[in-house]
N, C-alpha and C. Protein backbone atom coordinates (compact mmCIF):
# COMPACT_ATOMS: atom_id res chain seq x y z
N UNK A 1 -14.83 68.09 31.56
CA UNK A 1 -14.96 67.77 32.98
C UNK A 1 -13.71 68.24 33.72
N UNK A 2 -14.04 68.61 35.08
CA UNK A 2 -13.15 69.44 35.87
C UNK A 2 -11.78 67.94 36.26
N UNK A 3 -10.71 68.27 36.35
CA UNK A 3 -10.06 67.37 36.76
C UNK A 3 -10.20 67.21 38.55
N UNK A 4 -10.18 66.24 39.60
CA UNK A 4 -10.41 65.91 40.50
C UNK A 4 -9.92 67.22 41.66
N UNK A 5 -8.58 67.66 41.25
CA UNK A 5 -7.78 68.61 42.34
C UNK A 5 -8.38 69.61 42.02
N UNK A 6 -8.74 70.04 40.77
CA UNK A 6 -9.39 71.68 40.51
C UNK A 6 -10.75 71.36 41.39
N UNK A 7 -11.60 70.61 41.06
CA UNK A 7 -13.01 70.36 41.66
C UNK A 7 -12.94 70.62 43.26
N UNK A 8 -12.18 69.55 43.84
CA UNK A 8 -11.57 69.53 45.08
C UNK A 8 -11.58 71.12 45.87
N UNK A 9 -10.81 71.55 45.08
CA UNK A 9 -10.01 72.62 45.49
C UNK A 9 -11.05 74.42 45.14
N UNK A 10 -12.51 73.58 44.18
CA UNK A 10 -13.92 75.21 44.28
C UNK A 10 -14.35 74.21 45.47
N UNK A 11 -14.46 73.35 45.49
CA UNK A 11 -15.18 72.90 47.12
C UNK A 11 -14.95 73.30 48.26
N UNK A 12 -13.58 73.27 48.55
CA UNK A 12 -13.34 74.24 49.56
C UNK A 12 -13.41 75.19 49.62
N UNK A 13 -12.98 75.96 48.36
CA UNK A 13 -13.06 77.22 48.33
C UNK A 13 -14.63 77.63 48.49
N UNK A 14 -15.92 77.01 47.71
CA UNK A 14 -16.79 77.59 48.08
C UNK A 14 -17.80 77.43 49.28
N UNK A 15 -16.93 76.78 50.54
CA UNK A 15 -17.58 76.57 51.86
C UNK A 15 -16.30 77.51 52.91
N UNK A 16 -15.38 77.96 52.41
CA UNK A 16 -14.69 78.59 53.12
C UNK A 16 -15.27 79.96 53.82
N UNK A 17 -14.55 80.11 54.98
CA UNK A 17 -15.58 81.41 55.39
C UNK A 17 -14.78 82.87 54.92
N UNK A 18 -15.45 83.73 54.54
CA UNK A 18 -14.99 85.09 54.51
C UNK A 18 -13.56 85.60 55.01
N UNK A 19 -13.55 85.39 55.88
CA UNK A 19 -12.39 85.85 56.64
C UNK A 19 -11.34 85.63 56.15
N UNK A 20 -11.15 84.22 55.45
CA UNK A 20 -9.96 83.57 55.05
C UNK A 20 -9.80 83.78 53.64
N UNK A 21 -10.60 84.34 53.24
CA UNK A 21 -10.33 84.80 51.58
C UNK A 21 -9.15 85.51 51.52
N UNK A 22 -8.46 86.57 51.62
CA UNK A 22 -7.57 87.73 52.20
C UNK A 22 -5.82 86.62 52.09
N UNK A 23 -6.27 85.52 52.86
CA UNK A 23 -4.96 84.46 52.94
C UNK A 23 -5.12 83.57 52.06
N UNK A 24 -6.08 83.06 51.07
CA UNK A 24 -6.23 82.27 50.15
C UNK A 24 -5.34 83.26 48.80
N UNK A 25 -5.74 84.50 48.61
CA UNK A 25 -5.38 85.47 47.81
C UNK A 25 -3.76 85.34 48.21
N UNK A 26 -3.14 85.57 49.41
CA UNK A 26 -1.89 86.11 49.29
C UNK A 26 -1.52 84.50 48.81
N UNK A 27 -2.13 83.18 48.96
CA UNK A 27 -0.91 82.15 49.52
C UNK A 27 -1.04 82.33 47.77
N UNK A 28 -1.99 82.40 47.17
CA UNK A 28 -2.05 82.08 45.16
C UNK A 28 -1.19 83.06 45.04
N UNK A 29 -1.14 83.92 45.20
CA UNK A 29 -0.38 84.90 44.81
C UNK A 29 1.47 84.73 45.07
N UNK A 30 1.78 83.99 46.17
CA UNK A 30 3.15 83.36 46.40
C UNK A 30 3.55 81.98 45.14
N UNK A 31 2.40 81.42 45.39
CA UNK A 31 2.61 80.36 44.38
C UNK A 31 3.03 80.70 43.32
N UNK A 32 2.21 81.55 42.71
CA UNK A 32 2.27 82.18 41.43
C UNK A 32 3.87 82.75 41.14
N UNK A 33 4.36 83.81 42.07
CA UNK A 33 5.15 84.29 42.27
C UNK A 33 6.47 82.99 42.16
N UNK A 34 6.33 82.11 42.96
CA UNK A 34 7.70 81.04 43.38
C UNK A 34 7.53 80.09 42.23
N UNK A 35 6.26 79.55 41.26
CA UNK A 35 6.32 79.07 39.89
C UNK A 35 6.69 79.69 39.34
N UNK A 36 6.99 81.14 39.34
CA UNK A 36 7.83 81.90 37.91
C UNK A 36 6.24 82.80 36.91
N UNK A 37 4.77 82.06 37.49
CA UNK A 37 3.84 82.34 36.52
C UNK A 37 3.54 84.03 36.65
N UNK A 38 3.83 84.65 35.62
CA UNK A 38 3.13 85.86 35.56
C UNK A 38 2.01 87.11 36.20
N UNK A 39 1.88 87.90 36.32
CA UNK A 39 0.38 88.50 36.46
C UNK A 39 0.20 89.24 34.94
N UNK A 40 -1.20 89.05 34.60
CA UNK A 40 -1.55 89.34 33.75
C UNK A 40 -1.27 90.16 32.61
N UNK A 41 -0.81 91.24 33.46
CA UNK A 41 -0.62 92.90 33.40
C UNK A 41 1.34 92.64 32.71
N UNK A 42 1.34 91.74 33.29
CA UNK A 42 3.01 91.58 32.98
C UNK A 42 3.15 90.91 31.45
N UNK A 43 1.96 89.90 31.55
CA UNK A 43 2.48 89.81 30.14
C UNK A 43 1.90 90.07 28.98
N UNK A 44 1.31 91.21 28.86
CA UNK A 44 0.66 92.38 27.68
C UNK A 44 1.52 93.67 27.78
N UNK A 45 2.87 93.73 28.72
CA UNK A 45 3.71 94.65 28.43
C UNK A 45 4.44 94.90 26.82
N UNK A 46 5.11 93.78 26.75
CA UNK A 46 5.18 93.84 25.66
C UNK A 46 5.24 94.15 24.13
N UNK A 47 3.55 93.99 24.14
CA UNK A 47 2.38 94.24 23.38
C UNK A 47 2.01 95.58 23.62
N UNK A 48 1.83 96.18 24.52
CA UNK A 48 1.35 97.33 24.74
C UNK A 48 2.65 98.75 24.50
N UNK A 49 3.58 98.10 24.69
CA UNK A 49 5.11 99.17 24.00
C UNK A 49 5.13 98.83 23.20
N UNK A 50 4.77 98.19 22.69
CA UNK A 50 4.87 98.54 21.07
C UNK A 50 4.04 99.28 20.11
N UNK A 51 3.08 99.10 20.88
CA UNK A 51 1.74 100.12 20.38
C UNK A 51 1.89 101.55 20.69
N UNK A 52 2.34 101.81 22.53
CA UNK A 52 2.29 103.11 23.33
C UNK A 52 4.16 103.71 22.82
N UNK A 53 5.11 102.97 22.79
CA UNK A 53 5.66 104.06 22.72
C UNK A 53 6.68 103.88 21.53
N UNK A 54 6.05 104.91 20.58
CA UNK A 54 5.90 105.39 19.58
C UNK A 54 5.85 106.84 19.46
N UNK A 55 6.89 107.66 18.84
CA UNK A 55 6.91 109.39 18.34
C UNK A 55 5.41 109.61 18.25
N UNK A 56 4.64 108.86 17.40
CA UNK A 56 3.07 109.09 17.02
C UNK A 56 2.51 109.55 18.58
N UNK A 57 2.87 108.27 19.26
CA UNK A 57 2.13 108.78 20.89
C UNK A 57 2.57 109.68 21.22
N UNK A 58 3.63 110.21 21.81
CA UNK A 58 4.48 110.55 22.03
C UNK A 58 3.93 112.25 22.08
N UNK A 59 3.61 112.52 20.80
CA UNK A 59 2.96 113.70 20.13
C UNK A 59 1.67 113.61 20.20
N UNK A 60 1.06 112.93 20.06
CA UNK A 60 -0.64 112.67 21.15
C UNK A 60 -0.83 113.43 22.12
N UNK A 61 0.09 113.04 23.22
CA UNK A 61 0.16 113.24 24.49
C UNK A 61 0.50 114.30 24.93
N UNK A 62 1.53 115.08 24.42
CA UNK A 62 2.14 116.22 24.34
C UNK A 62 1.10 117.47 24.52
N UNK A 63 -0.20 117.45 24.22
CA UNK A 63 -1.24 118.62 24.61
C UNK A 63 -1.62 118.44 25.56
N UNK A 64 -1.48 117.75 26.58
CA UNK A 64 -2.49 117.13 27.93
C UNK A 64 -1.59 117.74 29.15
């Protein structure tokens, strides 16, 4: 079961009008930003240099 503030908080969201989607996006996106929390993409960096860069790739790529 949804906890009360998450529930709360698709309720509004799913009577909100169109328009305001655009500012719902930036304000999550500040939050996110001023909690310190990640985007996605940030944290499979990592993971993904260690796989991509590699001599093996490196020489992959080299014909393109």
């Amino acid at each position: 079961m949804a906890r009360p503030e998450r529930q709360r908080v698709l309720e509004i969201l799913e009577n909100l009008p169109e328009p305001l989607w655009a500012e719902v996006v930036e304000f999550v996106e500040f939050l996110r930003w001023r909690h310190g929390i990640p985007e996605t993409a940030q944290l499979s960096e990592p993971a993904l240099a260690r796989a991509w860069l590699t001599p093996e790739e490196d020489d992959a790529w080299q014909s393109l």
